[in-house]
Protein backbone atom coordinates (compact mmCIF):
# COMPACT_ATOMS: atom_id res chain seq x y z
CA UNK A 1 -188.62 36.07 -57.82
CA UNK A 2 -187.98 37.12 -61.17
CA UNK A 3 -185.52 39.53 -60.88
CA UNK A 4 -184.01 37.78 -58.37
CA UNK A 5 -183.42 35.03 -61.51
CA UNK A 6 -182.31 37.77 -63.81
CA UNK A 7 -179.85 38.68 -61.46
CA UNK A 8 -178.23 35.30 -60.88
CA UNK A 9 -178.17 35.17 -64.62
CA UNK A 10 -176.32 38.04 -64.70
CA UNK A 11 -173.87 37.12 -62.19
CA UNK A 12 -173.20 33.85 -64.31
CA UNK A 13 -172.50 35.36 -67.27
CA UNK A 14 -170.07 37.63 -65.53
CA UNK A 15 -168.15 34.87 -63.79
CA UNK A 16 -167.55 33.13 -67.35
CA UNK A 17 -164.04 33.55 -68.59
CA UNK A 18 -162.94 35.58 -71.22
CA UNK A 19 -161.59 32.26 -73.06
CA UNK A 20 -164.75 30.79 -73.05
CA UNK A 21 -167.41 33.70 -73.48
CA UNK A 22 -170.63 33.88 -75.58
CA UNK A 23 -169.49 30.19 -76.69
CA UNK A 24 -172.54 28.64 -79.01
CA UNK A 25 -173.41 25.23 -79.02
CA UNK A 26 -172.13 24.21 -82.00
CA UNK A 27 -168.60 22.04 -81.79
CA UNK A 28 -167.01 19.91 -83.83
CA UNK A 29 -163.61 17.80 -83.82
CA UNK A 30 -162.16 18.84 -86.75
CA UNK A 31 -160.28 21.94 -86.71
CA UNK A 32 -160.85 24.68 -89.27
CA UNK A 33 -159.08 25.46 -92.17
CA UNK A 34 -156.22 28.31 -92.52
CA UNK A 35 -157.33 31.61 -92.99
CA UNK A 36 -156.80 32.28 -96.81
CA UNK A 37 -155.18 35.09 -98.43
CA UNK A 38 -156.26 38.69 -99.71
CA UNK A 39 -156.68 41.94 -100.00
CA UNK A 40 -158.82 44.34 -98.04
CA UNK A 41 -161.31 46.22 -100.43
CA UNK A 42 -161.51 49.71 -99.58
CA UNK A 43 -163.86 51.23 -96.89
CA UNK A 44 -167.37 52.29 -98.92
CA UNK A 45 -168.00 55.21 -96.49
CA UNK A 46 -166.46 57.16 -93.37
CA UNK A 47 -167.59 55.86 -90.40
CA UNK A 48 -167.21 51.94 -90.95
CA UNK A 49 -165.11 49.52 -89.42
CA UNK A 50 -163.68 46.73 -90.41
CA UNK A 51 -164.47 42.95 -89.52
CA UNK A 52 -162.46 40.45 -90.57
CA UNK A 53 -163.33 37.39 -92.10
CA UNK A 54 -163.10 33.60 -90.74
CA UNK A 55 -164.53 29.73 -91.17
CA UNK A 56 -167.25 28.98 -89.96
CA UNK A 57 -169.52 25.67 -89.42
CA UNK A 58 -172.73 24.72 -91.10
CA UNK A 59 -174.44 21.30 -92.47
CA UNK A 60 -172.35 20.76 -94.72
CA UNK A 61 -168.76 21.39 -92.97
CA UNK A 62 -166.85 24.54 -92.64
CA UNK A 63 -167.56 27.69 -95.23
CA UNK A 64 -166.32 30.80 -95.64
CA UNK A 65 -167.34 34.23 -94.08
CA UNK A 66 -166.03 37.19 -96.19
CA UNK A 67 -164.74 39.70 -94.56
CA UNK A 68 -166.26 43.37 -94.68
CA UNK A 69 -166.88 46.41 -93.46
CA UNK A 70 -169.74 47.39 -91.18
CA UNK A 71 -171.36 50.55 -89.47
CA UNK A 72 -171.05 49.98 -85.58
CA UNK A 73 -174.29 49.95 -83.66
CA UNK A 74 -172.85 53.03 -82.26
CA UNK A 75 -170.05 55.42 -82.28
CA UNK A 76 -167.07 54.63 -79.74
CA UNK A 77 -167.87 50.58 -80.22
CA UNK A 78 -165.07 48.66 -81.27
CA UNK A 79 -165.38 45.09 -83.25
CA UNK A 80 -163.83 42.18 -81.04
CA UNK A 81 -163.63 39.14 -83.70
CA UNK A 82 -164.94 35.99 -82.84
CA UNK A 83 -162.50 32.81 -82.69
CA UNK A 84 -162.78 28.89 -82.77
CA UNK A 85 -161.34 27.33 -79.73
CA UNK A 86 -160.51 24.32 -78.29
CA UNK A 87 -161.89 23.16 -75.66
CA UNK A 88 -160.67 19.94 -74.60
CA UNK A 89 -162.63 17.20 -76.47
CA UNK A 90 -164.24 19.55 -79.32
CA UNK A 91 -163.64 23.26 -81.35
CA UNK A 92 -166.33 25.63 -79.90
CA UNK A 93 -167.00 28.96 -81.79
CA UNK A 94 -166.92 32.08 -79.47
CA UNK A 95 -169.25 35.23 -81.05
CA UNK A 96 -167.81 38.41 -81.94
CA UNK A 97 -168.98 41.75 -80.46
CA UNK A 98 -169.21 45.08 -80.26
CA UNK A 99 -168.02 46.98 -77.65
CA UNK A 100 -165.66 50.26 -75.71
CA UNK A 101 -162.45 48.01 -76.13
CA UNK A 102 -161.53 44.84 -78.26
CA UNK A 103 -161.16 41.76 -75.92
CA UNK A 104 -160.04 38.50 -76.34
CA UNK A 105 -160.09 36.90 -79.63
CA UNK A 106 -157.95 33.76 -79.01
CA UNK A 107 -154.51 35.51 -80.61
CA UNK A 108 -155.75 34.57 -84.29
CA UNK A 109 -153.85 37.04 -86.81
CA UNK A 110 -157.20 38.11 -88.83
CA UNK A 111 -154.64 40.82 -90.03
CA UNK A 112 -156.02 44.25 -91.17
CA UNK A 113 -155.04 46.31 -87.58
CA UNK A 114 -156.44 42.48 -85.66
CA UNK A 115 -152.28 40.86 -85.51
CA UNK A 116 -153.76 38.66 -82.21
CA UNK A 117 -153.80 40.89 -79.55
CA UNK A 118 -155.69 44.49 -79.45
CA UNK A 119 -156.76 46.32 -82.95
CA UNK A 120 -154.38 49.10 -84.43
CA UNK A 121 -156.59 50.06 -87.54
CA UNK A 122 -157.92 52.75 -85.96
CA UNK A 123 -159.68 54.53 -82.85
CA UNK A 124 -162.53 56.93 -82.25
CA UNK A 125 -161.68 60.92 -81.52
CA UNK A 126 -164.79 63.39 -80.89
CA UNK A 127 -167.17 60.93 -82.73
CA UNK A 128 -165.44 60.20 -85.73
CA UNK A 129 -163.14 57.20 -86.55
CA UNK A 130 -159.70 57.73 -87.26
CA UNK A 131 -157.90 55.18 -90.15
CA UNK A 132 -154.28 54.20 -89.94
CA UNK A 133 -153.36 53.67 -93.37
CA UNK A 134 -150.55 51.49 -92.87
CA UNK A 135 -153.37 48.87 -92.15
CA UNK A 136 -156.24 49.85 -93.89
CA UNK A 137 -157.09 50.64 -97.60
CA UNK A 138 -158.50 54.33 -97.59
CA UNK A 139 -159.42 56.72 -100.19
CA UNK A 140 -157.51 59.43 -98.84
CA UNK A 141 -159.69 61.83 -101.42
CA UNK A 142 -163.15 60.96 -99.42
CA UNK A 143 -161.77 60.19 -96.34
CA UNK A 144 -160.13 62.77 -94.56
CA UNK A 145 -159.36 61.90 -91.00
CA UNK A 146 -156.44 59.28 -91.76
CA UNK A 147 -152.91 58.77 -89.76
CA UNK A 148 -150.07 56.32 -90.67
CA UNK A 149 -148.51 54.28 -87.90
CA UNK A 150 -146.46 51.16 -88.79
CA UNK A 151 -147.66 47.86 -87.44
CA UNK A 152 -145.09 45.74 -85.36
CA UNK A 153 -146.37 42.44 -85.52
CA UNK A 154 -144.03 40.18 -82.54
CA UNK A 155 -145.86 37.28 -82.76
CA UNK A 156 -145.20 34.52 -85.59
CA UNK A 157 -146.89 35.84 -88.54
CA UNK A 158 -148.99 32.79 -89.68
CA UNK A 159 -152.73 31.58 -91.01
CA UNK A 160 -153.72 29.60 -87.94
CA UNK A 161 -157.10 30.04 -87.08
CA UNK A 162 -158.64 28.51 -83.84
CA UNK A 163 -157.02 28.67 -80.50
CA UNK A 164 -155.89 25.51 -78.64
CA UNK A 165 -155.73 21.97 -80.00
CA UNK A 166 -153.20 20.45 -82.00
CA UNK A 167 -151.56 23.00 -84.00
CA UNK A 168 -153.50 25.83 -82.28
CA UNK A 169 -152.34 29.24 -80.70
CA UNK A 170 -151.69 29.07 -77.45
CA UNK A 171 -152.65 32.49 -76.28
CA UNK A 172 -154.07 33.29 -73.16
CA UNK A 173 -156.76 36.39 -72.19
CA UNK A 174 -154.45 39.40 -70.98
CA UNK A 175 -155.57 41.11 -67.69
CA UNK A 176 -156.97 43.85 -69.89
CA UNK A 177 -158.74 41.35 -72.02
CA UNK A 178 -160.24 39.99 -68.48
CA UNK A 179 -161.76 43.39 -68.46
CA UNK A 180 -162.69 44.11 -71.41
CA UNK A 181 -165.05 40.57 -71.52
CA UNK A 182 -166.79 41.56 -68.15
CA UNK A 183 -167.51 45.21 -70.06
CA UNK A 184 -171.06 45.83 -71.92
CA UNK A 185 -171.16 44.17 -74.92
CA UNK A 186 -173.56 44.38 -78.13
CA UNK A 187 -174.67 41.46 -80.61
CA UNK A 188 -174.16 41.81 -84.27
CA UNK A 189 -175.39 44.34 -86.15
CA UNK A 190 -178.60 42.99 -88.39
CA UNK A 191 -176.78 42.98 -91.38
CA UNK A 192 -174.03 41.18 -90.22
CA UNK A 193 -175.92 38.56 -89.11
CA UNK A 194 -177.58 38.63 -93.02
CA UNK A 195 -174.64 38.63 -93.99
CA UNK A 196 -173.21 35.45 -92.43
CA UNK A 197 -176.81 33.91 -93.78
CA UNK A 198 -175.30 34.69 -96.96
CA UNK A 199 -172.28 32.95 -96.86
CA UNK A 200 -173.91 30.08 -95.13
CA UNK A 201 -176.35 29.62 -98.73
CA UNK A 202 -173.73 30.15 -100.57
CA UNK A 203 -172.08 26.54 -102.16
CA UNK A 204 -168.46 28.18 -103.15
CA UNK A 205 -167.69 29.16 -100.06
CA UNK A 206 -168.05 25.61 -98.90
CA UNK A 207 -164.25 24.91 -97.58
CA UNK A 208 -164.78 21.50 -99.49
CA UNK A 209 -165.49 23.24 -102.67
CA UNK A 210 -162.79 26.13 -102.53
CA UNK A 211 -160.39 24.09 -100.40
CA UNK A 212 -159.33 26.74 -98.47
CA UNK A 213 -159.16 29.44 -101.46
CA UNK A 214 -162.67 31.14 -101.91
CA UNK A 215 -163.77 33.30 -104.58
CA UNK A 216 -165.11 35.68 -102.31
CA UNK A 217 -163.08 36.48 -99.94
CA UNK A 218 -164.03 39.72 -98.72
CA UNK A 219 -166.73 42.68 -99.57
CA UNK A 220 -166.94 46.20 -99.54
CA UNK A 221 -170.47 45.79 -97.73
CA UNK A 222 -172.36 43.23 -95.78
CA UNK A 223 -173.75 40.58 -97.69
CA UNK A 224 -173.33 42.10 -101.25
CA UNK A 225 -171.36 39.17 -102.85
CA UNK A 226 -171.11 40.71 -106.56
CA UNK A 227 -169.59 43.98 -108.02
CA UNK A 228 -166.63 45.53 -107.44
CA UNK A 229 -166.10 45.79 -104.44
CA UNK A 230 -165.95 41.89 -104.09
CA UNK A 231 -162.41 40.68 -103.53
CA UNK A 232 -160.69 36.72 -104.46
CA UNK A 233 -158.60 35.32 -101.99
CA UNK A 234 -154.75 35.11 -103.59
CA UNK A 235 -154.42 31.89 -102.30
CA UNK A 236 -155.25 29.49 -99.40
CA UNK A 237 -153.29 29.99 -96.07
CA UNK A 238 -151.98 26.20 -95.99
CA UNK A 239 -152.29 23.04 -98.03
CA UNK A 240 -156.26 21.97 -97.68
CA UNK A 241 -156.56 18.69 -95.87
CA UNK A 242 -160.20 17.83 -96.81
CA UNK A 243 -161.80 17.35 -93.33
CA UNK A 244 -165.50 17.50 -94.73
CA UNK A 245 -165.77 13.34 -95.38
CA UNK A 246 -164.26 12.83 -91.88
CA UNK A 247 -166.76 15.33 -90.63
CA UNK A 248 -169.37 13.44 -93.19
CA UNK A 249 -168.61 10.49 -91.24
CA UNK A 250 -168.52 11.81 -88.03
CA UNK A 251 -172.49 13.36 -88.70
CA UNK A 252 -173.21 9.78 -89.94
CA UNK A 253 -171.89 8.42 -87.12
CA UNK A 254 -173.64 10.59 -84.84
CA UNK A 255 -177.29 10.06 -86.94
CA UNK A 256 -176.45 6.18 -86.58
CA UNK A 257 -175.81 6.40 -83.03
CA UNK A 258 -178.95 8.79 -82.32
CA UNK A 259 -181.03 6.56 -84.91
CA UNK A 260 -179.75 3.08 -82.62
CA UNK A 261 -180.68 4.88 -79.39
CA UNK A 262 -184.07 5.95 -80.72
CA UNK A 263 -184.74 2.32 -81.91
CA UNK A 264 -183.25 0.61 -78.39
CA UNK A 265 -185.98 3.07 -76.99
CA UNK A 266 -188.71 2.36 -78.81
CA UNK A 267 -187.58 -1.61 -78.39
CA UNK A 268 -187.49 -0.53 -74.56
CA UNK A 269 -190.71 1.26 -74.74
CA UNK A 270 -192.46 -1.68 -76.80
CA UNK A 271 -191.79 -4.70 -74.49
CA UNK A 272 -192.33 -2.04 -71.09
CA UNK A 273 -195.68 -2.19 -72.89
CA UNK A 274 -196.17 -5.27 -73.78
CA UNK A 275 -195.20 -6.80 -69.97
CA UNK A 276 -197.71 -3.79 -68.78
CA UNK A 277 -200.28 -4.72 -71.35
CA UNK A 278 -199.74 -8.67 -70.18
CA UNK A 279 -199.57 -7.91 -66.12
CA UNK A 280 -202.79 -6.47 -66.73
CA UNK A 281 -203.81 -9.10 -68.49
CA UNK A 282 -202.67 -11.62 -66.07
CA UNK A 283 -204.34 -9.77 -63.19
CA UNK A 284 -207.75 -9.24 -64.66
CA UNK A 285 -207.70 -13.07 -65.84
CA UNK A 286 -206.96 -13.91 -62.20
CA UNK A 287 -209.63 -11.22 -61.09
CA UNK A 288 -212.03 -12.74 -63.43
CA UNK A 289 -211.03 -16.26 -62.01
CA UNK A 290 -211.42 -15.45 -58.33
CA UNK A 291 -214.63 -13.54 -59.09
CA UNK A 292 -216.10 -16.92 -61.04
CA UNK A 293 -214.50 -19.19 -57.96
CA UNK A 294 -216.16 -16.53 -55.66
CA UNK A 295 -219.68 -16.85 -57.07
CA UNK A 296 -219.33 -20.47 -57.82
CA UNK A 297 -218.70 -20.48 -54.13
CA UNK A 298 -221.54 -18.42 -52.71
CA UNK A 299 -223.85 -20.67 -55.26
CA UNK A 300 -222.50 -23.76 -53.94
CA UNK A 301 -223.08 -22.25 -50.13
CA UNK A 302 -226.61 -21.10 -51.15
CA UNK A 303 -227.55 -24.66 -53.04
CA UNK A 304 -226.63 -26.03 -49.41
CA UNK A 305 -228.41 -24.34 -47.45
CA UNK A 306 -232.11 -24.48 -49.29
CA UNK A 307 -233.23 -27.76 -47.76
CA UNK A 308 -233.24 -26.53 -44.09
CA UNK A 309 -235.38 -24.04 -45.22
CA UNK A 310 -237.90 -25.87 -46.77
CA UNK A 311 -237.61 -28.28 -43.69
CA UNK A 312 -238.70 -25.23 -41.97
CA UNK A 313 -241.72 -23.93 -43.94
CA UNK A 314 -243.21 -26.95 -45.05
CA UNK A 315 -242.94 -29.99 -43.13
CA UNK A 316 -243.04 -33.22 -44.65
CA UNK A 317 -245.35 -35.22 -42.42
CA UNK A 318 -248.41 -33.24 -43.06
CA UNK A 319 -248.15 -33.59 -46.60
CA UNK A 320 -248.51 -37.23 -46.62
CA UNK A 321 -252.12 -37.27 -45.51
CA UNK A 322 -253.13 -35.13 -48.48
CA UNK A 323 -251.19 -37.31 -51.52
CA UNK A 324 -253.80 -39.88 -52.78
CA UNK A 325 -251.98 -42.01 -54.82
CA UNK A 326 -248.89 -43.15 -52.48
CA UNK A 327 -251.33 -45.92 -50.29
CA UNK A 328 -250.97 -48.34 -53.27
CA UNK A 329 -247.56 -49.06 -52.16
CA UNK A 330 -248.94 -49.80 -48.92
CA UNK A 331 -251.85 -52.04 -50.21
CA UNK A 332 -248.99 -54.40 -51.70
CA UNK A 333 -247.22 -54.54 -48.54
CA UNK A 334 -250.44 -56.48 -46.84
CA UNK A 335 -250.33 -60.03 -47.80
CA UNK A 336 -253.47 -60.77 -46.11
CA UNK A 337 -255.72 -60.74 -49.30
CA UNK A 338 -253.82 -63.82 -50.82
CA UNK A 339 -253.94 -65.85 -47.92
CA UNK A 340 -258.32 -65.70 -48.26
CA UNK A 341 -257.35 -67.41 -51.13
CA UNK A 342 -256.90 -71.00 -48.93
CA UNK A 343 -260.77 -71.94 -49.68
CA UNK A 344 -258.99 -73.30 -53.00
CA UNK A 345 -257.40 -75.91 -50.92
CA UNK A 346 -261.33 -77.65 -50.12
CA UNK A 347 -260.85 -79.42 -53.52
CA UNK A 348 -263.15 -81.89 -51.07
CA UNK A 349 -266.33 -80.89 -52.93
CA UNK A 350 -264.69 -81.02 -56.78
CA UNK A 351 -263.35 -84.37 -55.37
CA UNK A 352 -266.56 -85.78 -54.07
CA UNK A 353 -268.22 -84.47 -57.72
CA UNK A 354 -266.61 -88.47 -58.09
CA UNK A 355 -269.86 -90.34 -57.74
CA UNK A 356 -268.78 -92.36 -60.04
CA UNK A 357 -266.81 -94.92 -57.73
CA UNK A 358 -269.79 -94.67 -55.85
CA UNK A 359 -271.75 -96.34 -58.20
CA UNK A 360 -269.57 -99.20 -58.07
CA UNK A 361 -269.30 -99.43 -54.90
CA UNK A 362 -267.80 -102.55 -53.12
CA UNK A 363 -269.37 -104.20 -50.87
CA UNK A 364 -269.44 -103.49 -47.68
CA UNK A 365 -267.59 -106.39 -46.07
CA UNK A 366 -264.45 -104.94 -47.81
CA UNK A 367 -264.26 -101.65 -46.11
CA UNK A 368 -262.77 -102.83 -43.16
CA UNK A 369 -259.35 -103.73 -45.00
CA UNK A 370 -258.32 -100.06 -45.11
C-alpha cells in the first residue's frame, strides 16, 4: 500500500507544471523589489558555478540573498534559479535546483550567463566546467579552461524580478523547459541553504533598511559576508517603494483576523458548553424530579395499601374481648342505675315525721269537710 502511495506521489509531482513547480507555501501580495545592481566577484576555485542572487521573504518583509558561487552536488548539474511568481491572488516563491539542464526560471534577467531564458556562463566538457568570460569574472592565471562568446541578450534588458502580476514578465515555460522540470532534480546544496539562513539574520539586507541597495550584494563563497571577496550593490534596480508597512499591515491584519476567529471560537466553544453543561443540568433536575415524584408515588401506593393487610392478620372483633378498660363507655350508656333512684320520691315517711299537726288534731267531726 505504501508504494503504491509513493507512486501516486510521484505521478503528482510530475503532472505539476513547470510554472508552478517546487512552489513553497509562503505568498504574499506585495511584489518584490528590483533586482539591484553589481558586480560579480570572481570565482574562488575551478569547479564552481555561479548562483545568482534575488529577494526573498521573511518576518520582517523582503531581504536580500547575495549572490555567490557554489560547488554543484555533482559534476554535469546545472543551477536553475528560483523565481517569485504570480499566481493569481498572491506572489509564490518557486525553489531553485540543481540539475542536467536549466529549466524554467520565470524569464527574470539574474544576469551573469542567466538573461531569462537558458544559462550561457558556461557548460561541462569531460568533467570539468568550462567559463565564458564574456559573462563571468575569471582569473584567467588559475583558471585555465575559459572561452569567450558574446552574450545576445533579445529580451528588454531590465531589473524586474517576479513573473506575472502587475508589472511582471510575462514569460511562459518553453517546450524544452517542460522537459527539463519533469527531469531529476536535486535540493540545495547544505551550504546554500546556510547561506540563505545568513541573509535571513542579517538586518541590512532587510529591503526596508537598504531600500533596494544592499551592502552585500554578492560573495565569493556561501555565507561568508566579510572580506574581500564581498561585493556592494552600485545601486538599486528601480526607485524603492517601501512595501514593508503595507506588508506590516497586511501581517497585522492577518494576526487580527486569526486573533477574532480564535476568540469567536472560544465564544462558540464557551456557550456550546455552557447550553451542554445546562441541558445536563436540566435533565438530571428533571431526572431527580421524576425519581422524587416516582418514590413519592410508590410511598403513597404503599401507605394505601397497609390497612387491608392488617384487616387481614389481625381482625378487629377479637380484640375487643381482651381490652379492659373500653366497657366504661358502655356502663354510661345504661340509664337503669338512676332510675333505682325513684325511692327518693316516698318523701311519705319524712312527711309523716309531721306529728306535730297530729298533736293538734281537730276534732273529728271536721274531717268530713275535705
Amino acid at each position: 500500500m505504501r508504494t503504491i502511495h509513493l507512486l501516486l506521489l510521484a505521478l503528482l509531482i510530475l503532472a505539476i507544471p513547470a510554472a508552478s513547480f517546487a512552489q513553497f507555501g509562503v505568498s504574499i501580495t506585495i511584489a518584490p523589489p528590483a533586482l539591484p545592481v553589481y558586480t560579480q566577484p570572481m570565482v574562488p576555485a575551478d569547479g564552481y558555478l555561479w548562483t545568482p542572487g534575488y529577494w526573498a521573504y521573511g518576518d520582517e518583509g523582503y531581504f536580500w540573498v547575495p549572490g555567490t558561487w557554489v560547488e554543484p552536488p555533482a559534476v554535469d548539474l546545472l543551477w536553475t534559479p528560483g523565481y517569485w511568481g504570480w499566481g493569481g491572488n498572491a506572489f509564490a516563491w518557486n525553489e531553485g535546483y540543481w540539475g542536467p539542464t536549466i529549466g524554467f526560471y520565470g524569464g527574470v534577467n539574474y544576469g551573469f550567463g542567466y538573461g531569462g531564458v537558458g544559462y550561457e556562463g558556461g557548460y561541462w566538457n569531460n568533467g570539468a566546467f568550462n567559463y565564458n568570460r564574456s559573462v563571468n569574472n575569471v582569473n584567467v592565471t588559475n583558471i585555465h579552461n575559459v572561452y569567450n562568446k558574446t552574450v545576445i541578450n533579445e529580451t528588454t534588458v531590465n531589473h524586474v524580478s517576479y513573473n506575472g502580476g502587475e508589472g511582471g514578465i510575462t514569460a511562459r515555460p518553453s517546450a524544452a523547459e517542460e522537459t527539463a522540470a519533469h527531469e531529476q532534480h536535486r535540493s540545495p546544496t547544505a551550504l546554500q541553504t546556510q547561506h540563505v539562513h545568513a541573509a535571513s539574520t542579517n538586518h541590512a539586507l532587510l529591503a526596508s533598511v537598504n531600500h533596494g541597495r544592499p551592502a552585500i550584494a554578492a560573495t565569493a563563497k556561501p555565507a561568508e559576508f566579510s572580506g574581500h571577496g564581498v561585493v556592494a550593490a552600485k545601486q538599486a534596480g528601480a526607485p524603492y517603494k517601501a512595501p514593508a508597512n503595507k506588508a506590516a499591515a497586511t501581517r497585522t491584519t492577518e494576526n487580527k483576523a486569526a486573533a477574532n476567529k480564535a476568540a469567536a471560537t472560544r465564544t462558540t466553544e464557551n456557550k456550546a458548553a455552557e447550553n451542554k453543561a445546562a441541558a445536563t443540568r436540566t435533565t438530571e433536575n428533571k431526572a431527580a424530579e421524576n425519581k422524587a415524584a416516582a418514590t413519592r408515588t410508590t410511598e403513597n401506593k404503599a401507605a394505601h395499601s397497609q390497612p387491608a393487610a392488617r384487616q387481614q392478620t389481625a381482625p378487629r372483633p377479637a380484640a375487643r374481648p381482651e381490652s379492659t378498660s373500653r366497657p366504661a363507655p358502655a356502663a354510661r350508656a345504661q340509664p337503669a342505675p338512676r332510675q333505682q333512684a325513684a325511692p327518693r320520691a316516698q318523701a311519705a315517711p319524712r312527711a309523716q315525721s309531721a306529728p306535730h299537726p297530729a298533736k293538734e288534731a281537730p276534732p273529728a267531726e271536721e274531717r268530713p269537710h275535705q
